[in-house]
PDB file of N, CA and C in Angstrom:
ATOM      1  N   UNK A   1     120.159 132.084 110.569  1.00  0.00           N
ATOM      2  CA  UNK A   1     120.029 130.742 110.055  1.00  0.00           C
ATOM      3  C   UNK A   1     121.116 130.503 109.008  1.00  0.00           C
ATOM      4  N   UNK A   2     121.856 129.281 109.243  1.00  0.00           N
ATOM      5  CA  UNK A   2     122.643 128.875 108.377  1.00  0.00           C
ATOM      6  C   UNK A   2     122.287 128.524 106.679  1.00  0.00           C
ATOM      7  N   UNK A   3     123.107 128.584 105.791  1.00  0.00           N
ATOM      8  CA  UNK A   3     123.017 128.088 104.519  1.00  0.00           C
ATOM      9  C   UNK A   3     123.261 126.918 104.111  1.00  0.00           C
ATOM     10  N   UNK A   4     122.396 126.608 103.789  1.00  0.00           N
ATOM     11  CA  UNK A   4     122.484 124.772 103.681  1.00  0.00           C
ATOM     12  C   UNK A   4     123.237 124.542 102.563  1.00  0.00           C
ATOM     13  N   UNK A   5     124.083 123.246 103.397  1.00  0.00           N
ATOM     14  CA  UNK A   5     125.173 122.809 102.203  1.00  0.00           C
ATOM     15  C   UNK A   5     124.444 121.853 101.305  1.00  0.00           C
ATOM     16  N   UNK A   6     125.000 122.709  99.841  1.00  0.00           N
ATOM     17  CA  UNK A   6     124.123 121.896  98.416  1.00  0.00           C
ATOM     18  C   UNK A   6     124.715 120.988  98.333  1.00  0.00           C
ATOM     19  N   UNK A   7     125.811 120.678  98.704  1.00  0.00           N
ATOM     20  CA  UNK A   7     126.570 119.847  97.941  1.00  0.00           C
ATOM     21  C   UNK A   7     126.330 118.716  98.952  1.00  0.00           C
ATOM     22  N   UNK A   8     126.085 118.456 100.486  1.00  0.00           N
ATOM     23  CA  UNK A   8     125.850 117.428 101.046  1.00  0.00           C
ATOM     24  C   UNK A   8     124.149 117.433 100.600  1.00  0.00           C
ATOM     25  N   UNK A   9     123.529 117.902 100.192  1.00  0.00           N
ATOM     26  CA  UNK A   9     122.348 117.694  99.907  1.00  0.00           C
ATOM     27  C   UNK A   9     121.962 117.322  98.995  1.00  0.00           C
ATOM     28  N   UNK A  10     122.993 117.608  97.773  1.00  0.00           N
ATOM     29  CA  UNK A  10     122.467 116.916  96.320  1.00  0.00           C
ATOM     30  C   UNK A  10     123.153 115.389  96.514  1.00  0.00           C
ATOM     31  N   UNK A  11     124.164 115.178  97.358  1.00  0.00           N
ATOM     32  CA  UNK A  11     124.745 114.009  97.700  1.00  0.00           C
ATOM     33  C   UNK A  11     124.013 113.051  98.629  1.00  0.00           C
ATOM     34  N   UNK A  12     122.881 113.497  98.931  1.00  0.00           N
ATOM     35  CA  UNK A  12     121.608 112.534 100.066  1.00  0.00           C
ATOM     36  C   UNK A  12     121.214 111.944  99.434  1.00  0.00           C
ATOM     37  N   UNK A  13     121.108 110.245  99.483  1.00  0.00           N
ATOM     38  CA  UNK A  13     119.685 109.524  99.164  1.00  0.00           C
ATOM     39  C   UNK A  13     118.730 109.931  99.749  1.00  0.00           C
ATOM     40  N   UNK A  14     118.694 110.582 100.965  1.00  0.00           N
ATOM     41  CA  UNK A  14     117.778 110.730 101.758  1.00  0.00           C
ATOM     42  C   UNK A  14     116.517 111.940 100.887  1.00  0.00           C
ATOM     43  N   UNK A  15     117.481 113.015 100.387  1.00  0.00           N
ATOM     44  CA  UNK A  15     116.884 114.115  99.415  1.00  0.00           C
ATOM     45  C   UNK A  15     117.044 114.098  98.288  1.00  0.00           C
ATOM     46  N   UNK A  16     117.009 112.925  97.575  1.00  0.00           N
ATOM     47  CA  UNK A  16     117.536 112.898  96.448  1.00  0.00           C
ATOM     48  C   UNK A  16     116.227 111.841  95.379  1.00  0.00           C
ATOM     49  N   UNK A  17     115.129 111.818  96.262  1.00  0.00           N
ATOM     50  CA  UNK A  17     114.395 110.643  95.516  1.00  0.00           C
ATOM     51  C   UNK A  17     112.988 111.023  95.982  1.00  0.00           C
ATOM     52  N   UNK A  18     112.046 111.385  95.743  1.00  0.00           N
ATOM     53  CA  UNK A  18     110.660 111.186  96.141  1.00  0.00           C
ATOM     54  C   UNK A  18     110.080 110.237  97.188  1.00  0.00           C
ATOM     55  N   UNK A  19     109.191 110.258  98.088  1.00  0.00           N
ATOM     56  CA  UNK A  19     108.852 108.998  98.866  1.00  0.00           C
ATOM     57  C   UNK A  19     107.591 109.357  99.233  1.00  0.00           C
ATOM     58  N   UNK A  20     107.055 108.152  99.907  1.00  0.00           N
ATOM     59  CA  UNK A  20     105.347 108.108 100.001  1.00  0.00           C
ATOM     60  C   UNK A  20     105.087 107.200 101.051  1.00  0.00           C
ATOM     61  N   UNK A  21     104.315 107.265 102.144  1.00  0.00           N
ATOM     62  CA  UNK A  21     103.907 106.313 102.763  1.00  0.00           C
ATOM     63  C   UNK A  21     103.257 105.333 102.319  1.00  0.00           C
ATOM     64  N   UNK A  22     102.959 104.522 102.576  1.00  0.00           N
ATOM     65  CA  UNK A  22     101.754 103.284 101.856  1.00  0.00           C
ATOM     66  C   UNK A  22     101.685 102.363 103.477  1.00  0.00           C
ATOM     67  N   UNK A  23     100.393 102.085 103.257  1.00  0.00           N
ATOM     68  CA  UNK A  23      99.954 101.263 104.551  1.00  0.00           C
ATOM     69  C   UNK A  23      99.772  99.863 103.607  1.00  0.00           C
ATOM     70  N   UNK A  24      99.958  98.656 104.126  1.00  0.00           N
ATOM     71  CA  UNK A  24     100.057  97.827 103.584  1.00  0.00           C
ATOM     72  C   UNK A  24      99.198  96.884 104.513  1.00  0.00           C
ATOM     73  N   UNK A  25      97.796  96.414 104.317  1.00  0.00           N
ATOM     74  CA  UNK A  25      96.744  95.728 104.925  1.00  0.00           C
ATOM     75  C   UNK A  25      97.605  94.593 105.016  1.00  0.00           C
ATOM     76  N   UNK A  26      97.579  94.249 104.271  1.00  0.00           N
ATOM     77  CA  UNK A  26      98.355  92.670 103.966  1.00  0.00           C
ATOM     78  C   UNK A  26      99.598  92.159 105.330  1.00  0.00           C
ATOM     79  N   UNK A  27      99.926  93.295 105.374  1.00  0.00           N
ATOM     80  CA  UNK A  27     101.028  93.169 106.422  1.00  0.00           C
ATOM     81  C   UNK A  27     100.572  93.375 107.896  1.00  0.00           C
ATOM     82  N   UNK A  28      99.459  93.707 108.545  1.00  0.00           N
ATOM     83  CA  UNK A  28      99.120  93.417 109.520  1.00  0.00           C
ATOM     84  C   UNK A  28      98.545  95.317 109.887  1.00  0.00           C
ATOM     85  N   UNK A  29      98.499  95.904 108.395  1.00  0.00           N
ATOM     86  CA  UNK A  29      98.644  97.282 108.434  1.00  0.00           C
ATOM     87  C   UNK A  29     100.020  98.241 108.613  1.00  0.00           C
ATOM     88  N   UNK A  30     100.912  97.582 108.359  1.00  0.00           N
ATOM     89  CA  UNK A  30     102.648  97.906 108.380  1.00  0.00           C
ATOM     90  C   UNK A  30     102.189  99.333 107.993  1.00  0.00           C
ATOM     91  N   UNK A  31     103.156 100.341 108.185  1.00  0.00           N
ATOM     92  CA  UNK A  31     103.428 101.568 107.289  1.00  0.00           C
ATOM     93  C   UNK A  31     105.089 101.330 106.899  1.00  0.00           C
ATOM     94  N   UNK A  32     105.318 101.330 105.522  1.00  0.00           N
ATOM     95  CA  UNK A  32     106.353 101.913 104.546  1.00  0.00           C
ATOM     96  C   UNK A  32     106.271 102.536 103.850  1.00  0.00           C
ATOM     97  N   UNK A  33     107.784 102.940 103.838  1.00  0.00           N
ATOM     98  CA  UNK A  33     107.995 103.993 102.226  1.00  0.00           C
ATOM     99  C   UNK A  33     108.110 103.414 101.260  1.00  0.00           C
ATOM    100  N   UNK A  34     107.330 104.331 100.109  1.00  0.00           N
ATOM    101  CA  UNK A  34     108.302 103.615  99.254  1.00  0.00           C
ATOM    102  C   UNK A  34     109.539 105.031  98.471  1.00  0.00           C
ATOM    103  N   UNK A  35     110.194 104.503  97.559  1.00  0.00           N
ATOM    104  CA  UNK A  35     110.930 105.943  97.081  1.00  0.00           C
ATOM    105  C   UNK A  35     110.790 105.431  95.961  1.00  0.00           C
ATOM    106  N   UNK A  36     110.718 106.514  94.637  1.00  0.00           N
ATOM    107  CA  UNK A  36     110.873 106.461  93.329  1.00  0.00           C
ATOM    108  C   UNK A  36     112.376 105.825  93.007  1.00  0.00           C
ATOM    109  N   UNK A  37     112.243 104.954  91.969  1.00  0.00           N
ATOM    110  CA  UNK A  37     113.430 104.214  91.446  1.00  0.00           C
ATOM    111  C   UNK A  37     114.563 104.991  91.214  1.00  0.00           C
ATOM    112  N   UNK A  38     115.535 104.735  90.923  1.00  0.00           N
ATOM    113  CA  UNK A  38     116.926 105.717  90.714  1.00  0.00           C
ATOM    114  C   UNK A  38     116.909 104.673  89.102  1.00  0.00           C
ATOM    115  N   UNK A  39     118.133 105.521  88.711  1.00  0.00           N
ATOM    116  CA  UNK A  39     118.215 105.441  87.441  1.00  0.00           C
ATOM    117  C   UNK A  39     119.085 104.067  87.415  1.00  0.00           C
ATOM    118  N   UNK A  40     120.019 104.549  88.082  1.00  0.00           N
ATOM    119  CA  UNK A  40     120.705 102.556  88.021  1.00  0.00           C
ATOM    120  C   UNK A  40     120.022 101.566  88.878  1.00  0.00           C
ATOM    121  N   UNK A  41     119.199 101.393  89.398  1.00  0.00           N
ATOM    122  CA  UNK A  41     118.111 100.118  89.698  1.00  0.00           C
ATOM    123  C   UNK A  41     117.374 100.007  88.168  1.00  0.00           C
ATOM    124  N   UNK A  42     116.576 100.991  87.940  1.00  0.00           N
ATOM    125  CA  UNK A  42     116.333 100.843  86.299  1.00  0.00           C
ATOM    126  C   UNK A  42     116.928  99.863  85.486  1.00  0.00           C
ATOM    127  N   UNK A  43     117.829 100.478  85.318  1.00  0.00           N
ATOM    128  CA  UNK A  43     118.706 100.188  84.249  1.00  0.00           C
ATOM    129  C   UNK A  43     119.779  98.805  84.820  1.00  0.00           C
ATOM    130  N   UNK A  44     119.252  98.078  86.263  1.00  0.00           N
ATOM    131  CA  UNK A  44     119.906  96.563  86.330  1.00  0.00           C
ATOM    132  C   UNK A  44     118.520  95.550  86.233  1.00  0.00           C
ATOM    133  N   UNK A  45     117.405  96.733  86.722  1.00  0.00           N
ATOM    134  CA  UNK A  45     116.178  95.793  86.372  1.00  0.00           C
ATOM    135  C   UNK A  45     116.421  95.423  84.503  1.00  0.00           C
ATOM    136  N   UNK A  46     116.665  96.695  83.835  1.00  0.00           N
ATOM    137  CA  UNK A  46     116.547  96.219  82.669  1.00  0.00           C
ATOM    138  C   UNK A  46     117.476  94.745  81.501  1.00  0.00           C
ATOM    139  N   UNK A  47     118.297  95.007  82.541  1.00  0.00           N
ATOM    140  CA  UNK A  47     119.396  93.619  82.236  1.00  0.00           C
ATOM    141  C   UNK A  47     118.453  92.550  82.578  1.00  0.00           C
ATOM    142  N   UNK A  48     118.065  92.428  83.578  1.00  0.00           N
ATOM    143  CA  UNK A  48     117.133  91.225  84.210  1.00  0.00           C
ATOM    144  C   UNK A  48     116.241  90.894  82.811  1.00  0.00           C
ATOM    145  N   UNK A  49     115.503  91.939  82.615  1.00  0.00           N
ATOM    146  CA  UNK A  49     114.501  92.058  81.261  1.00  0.00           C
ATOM    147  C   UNK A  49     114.600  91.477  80.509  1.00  0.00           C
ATOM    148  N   UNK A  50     115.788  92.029  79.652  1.00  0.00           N
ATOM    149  CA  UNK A  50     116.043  92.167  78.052  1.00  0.00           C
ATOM    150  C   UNK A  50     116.408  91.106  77.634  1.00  0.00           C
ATOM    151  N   UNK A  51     116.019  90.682  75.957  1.00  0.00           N
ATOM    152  CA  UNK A  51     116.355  89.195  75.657  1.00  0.00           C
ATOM    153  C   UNK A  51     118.022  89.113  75.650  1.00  0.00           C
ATOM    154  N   UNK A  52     118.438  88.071  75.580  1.00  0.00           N
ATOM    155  CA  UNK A  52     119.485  88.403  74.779  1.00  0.00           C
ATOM    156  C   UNK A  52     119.406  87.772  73.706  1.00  0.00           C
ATOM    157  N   UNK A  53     120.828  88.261  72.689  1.00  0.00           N
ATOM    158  CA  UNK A  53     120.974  87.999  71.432  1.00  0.00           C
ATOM    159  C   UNK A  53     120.739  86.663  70.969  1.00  0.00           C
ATOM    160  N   UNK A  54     119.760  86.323  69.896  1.00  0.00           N
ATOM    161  CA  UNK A  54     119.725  84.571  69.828  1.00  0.00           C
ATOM    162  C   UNK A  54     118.672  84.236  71.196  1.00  0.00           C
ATOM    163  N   UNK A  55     118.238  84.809  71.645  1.00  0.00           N
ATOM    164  CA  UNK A  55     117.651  83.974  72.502  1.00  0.00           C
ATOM    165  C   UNK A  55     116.166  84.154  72.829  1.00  0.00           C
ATOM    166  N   UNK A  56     115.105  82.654  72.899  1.00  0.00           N
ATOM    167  CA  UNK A  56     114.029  82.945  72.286  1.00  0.00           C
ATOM    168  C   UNK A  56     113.371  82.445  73.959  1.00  0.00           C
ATOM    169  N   UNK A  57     112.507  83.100  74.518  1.00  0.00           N
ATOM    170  CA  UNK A  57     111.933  82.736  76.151  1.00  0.00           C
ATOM    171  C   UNK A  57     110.094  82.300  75.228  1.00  0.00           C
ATOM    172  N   UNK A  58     109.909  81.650  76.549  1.00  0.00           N
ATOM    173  CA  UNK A  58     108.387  81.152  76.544  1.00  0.00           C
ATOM    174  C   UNK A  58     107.653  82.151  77.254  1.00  0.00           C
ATOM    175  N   UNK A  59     106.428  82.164  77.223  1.00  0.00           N
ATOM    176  CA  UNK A  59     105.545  83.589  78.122  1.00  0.00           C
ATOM    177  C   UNK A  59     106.292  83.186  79.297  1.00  0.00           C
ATOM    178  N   UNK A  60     106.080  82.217  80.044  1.00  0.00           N
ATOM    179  CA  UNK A  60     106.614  82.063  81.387  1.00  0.00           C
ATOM    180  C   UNK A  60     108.041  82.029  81.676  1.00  0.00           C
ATOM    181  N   UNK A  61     109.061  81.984  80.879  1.00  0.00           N
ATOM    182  CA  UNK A  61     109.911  82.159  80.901  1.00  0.00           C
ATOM    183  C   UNK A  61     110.320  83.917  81.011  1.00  0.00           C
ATOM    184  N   UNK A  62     109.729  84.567  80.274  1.00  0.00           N
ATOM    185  CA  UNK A  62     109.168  85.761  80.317  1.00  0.00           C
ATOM    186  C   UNK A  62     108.706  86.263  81.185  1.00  0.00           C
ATOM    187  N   UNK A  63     107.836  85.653  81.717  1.00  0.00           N
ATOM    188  CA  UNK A  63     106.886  86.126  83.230  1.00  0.00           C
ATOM    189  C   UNK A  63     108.073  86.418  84.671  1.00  0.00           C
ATOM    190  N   UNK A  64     108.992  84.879  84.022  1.00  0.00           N
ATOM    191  CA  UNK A  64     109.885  84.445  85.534  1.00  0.00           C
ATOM    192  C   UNK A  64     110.722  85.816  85.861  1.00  0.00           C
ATOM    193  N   UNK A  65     111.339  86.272  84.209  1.00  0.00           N
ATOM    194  CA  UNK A  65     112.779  87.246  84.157  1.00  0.00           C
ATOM    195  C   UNK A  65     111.996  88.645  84.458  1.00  0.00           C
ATOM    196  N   UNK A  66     110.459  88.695  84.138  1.00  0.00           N
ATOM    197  CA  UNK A  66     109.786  90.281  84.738  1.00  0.00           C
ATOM    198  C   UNK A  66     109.557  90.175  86.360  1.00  0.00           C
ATOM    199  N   UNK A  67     109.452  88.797  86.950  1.00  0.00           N
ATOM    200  CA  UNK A  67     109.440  89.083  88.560  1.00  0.00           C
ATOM    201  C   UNK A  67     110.751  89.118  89.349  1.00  0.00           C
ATOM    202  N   UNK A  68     111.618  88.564  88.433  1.00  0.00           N
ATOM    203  CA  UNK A  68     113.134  89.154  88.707  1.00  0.00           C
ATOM    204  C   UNK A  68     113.612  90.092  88.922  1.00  0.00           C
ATOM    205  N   UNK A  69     113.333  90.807  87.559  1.00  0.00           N
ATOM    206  CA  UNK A  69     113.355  92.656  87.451  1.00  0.00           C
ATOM    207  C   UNK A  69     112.531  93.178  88.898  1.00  0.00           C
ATOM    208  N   UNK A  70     111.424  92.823  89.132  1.00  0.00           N
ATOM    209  CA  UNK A  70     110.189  93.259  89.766  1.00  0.00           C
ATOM    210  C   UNK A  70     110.665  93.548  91.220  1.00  0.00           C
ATOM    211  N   UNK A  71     111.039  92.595  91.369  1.00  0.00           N
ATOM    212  CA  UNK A  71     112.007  91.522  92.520  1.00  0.00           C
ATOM    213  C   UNK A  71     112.766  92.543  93.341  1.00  0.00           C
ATOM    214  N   UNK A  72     113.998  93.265  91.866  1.00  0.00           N
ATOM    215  CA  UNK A  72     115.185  93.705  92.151  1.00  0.00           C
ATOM    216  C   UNK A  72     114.675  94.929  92.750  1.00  0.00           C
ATOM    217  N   UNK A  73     113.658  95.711  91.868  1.00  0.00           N
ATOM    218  CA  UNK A  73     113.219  97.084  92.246  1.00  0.00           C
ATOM    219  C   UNK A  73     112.967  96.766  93.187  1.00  0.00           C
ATOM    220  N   UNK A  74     111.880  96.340  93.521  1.00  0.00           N
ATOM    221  CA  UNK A  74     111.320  96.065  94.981  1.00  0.00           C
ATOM    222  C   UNK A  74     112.487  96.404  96.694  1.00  0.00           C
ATOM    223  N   UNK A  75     113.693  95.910  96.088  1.00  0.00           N
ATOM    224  CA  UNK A  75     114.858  95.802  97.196  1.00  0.00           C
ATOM    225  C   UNK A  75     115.441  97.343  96.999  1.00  0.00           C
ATOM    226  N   UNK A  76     115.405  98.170  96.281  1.00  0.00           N
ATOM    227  CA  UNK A  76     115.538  99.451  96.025  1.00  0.00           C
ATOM    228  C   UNK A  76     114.557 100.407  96.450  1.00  0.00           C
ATOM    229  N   UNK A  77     113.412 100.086  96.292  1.00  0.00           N
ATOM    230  CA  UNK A  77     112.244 101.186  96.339  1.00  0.00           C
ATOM    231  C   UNK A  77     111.698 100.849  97.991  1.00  0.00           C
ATOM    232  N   UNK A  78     111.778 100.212  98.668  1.00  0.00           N
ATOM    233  CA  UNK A  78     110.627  99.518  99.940  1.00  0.00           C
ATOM    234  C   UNK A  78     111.889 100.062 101.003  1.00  0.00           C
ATOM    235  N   UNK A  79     111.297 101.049 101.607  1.00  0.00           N
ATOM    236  CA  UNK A  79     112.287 101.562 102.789  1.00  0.00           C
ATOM    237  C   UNK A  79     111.274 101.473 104.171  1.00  0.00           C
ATOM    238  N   UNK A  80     112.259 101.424 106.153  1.00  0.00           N
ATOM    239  CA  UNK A  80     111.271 101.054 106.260  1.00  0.00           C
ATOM    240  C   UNK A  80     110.578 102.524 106.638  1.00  0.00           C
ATOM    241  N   UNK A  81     110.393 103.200 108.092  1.00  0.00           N
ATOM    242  CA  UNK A  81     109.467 104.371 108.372  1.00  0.00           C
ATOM    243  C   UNK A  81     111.133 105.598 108.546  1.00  0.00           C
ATOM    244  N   UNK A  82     111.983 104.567 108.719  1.00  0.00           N
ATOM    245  CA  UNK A  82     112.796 105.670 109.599  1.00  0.00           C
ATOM    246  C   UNK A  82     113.873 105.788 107.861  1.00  0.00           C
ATOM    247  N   UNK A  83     113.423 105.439 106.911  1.00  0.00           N
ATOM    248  CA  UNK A  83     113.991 105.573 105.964  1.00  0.00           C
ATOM    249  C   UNK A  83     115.147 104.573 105.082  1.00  0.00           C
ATOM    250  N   UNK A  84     115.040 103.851 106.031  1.00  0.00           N
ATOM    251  CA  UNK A  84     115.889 102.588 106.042  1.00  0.00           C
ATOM    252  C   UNK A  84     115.533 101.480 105.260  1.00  0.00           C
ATOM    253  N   UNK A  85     116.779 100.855 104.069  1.00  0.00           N
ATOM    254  CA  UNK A  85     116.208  99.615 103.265  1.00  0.00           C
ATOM    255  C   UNK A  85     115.891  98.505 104.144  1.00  0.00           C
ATOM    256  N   UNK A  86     114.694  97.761 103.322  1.00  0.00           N
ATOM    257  CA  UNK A  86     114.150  96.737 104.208  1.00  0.00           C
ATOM    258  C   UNK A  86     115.207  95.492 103.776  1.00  0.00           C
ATOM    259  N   UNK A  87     115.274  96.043 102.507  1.00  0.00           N
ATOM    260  CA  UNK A  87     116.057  94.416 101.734  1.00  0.00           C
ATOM    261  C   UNK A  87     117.669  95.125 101.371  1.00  0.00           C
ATOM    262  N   UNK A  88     118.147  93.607 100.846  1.00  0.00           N
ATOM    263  CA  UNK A  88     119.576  93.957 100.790  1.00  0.00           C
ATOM    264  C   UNK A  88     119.781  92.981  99.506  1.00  0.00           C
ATOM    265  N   UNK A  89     120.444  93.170  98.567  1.00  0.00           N
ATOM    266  CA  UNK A  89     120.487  92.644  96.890  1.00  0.00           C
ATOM    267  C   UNK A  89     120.936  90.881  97.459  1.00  0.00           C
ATOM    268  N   UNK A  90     120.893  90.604  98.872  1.00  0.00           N
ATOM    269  CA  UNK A  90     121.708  89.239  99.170  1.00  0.00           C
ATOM    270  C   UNK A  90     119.900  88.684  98.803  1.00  0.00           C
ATOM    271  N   UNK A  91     118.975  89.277  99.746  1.00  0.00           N
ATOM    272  CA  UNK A  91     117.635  89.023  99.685  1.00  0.00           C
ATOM    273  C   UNK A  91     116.675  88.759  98.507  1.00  0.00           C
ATOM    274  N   UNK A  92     117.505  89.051  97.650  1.00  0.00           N
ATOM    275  CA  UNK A  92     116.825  89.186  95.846  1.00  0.00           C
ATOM    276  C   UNK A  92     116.283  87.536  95.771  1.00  0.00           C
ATOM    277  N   UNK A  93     116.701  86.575  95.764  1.00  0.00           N
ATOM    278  CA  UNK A  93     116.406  85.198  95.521  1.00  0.00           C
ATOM    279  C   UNK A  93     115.160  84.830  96.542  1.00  0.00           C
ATOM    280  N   UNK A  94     115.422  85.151  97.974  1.00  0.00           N
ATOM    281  CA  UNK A  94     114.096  84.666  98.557  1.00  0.00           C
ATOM    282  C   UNK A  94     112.835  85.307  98.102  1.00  0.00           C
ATOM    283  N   UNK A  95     113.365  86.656  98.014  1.00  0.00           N
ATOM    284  CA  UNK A  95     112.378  87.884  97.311  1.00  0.00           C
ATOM    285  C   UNK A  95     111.735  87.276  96.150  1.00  0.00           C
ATOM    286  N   UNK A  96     112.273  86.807  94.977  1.00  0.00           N
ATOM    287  CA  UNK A  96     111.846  86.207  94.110  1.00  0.00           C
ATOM    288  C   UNK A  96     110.735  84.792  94.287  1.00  0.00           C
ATOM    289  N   UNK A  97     110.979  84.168  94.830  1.00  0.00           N
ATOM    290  CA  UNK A  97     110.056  83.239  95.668  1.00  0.00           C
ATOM    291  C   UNK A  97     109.103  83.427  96.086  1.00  0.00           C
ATOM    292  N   UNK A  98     108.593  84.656  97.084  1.00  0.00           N
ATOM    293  CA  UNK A  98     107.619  85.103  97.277  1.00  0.00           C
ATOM    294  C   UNK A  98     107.195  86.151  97.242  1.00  0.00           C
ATOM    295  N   UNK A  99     107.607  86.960  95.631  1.00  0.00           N
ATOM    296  CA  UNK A  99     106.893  87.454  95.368  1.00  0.00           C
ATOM    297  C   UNK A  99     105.529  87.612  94.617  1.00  0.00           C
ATOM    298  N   UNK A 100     104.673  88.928  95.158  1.00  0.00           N
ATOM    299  CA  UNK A 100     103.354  89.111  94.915  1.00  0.00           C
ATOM    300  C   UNK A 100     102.891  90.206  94.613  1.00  0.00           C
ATOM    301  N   UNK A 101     101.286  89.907  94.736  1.00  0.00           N
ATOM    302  CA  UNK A 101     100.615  91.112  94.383  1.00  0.00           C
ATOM    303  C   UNK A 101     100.912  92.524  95.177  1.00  0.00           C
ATOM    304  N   UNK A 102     100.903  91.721  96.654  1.00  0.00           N
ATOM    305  CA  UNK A 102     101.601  93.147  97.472  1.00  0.00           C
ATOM    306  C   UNK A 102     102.988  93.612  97.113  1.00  0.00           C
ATOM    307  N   UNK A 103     103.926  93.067  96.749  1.00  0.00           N
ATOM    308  CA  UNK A 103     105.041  93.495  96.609  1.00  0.00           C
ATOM    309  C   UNK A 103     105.289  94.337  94.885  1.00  0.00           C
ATOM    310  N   UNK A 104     103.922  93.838  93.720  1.00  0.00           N
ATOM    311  CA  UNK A 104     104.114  94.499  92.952  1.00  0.00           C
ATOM    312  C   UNK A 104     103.136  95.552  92.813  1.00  0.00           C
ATOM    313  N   UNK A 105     102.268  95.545  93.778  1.00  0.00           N
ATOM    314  CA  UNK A 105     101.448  97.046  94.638  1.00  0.00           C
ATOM    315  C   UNK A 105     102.683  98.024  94.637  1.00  0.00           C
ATOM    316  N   UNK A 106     103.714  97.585  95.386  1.00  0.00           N
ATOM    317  CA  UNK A 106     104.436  98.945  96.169  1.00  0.00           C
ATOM    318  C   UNK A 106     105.471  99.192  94.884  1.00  0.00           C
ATOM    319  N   UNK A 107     105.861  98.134  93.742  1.00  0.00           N
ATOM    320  CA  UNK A 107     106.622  98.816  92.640  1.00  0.00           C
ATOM    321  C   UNK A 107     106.120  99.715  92.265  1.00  0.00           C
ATOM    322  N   UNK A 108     104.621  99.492  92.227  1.00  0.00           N
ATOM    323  CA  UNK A 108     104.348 100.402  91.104  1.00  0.00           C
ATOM    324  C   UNK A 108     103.385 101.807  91.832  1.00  0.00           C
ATOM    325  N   UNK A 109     103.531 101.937  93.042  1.00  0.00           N
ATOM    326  CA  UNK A 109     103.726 103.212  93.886  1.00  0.00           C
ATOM    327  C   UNK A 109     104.990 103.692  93.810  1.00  0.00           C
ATOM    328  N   UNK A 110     105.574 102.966  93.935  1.00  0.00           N
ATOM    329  CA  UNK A 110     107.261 103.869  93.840  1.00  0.00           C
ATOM    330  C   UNK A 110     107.350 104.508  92.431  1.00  0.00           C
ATOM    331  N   UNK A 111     106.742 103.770  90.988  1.00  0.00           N
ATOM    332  CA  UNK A 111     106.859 104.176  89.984  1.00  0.00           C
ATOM    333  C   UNK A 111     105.892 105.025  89.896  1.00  0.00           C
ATOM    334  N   UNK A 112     104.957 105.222  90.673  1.00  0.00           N
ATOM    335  CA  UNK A 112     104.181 106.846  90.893  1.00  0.00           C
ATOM    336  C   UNK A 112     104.476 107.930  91.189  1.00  0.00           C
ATOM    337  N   UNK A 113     105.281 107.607  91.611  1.00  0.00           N
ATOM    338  CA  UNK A 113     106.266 109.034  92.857  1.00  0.00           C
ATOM    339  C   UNK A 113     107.194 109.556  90.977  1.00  0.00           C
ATOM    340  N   UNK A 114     107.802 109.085  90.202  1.00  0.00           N
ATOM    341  CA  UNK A 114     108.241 109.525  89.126  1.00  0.00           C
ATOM    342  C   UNK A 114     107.568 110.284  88.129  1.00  0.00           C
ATOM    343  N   UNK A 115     107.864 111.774  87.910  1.00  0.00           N
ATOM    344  CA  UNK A 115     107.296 112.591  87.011  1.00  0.00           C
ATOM    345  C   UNK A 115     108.070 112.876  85.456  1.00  0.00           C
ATOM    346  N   UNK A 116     107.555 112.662  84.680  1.00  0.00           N
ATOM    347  CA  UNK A 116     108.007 112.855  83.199  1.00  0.00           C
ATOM    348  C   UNK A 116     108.150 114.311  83.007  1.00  0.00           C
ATOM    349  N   UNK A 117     109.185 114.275  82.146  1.00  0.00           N
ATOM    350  CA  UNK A 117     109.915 115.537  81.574  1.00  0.00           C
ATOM    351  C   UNK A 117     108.809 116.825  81.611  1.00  0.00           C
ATOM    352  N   UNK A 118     108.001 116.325  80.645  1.00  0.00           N
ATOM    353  CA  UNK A 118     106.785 117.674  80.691  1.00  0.00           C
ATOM    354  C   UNK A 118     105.840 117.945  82.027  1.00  0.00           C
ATOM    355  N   UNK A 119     106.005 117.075  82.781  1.00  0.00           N
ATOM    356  CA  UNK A 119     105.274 116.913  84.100  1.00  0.00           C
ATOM    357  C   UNK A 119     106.676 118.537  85.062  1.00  0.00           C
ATOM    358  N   UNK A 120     107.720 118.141  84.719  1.00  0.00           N
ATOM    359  CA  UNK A 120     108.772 118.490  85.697  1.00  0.00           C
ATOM    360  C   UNK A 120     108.678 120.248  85.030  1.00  0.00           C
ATOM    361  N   UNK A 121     108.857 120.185  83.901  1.00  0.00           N
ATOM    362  CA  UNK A 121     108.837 121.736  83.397  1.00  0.00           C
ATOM    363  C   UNK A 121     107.346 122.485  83.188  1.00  0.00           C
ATOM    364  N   UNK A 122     106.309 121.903  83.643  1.00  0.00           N
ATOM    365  CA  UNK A 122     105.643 122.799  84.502  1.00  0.00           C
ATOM    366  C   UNK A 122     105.651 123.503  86.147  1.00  0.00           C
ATOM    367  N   UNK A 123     106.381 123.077  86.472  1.00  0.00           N
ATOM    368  CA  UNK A 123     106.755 123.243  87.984  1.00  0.00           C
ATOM    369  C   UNK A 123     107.632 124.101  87.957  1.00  0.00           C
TER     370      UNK A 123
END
């Protein structure tokens, strides 16, 4: 048996992220993945977020820029069975429109699949 190349392997999205099935009633019983967030979806959700300087939002104004963020992950984390993104960052705006409870179901499965520091150094 051959020795598997690390270096195409640490270079996989495919092996490079946690994933989980989820059956989704809502969808007619669909099965998707989802995968744990990567660090730069994070961190463009968090632009979406953050105030900026001088600048004062209403709750709903607030609400709008967290289903944005919500939105973006969503097009990152929702793959379909064969591993494949469902969405594409062009999709972010319709995404935003209708998004929901199901769609912030599967964020926050994907944000399950993520283990914290002390979680990882017991393993």
């Amino acid at each position: 048996m051959s020795k598997p190349n690390l270096r195409n392997l640490a270079l996989s999205a495919t092996h490079s992220y946690r994933t989980k099935k989820v059956i989704v009633p809502e969808w007619d019983n669909a099965e998707v993945l989802v995968r744990e967030p990567s660090i730069q979806s994070r961190m463009k959700c968090a632009e979406f977020m953050n105030d900026k300087e001088g600048e004062e939002l209403t709750s709903t104004q607030k609400a709008l820029r967290n289903i944005e963020g919500d939105s973006f992950l969503l097009i990152h984390v929702l793959l379909d069975t064969d591993g494949n993104p469902v969405f594409t960052e062009d999709d972010q705006p319709e995404l935003f429109k209708t998004y929901g409870p199901v769609h912030s179901r599967l964020v926050a499965e994907a944000f399950s699949l993520t283990i914290s520091a002390a979680e990882a150094e017991k393993k």
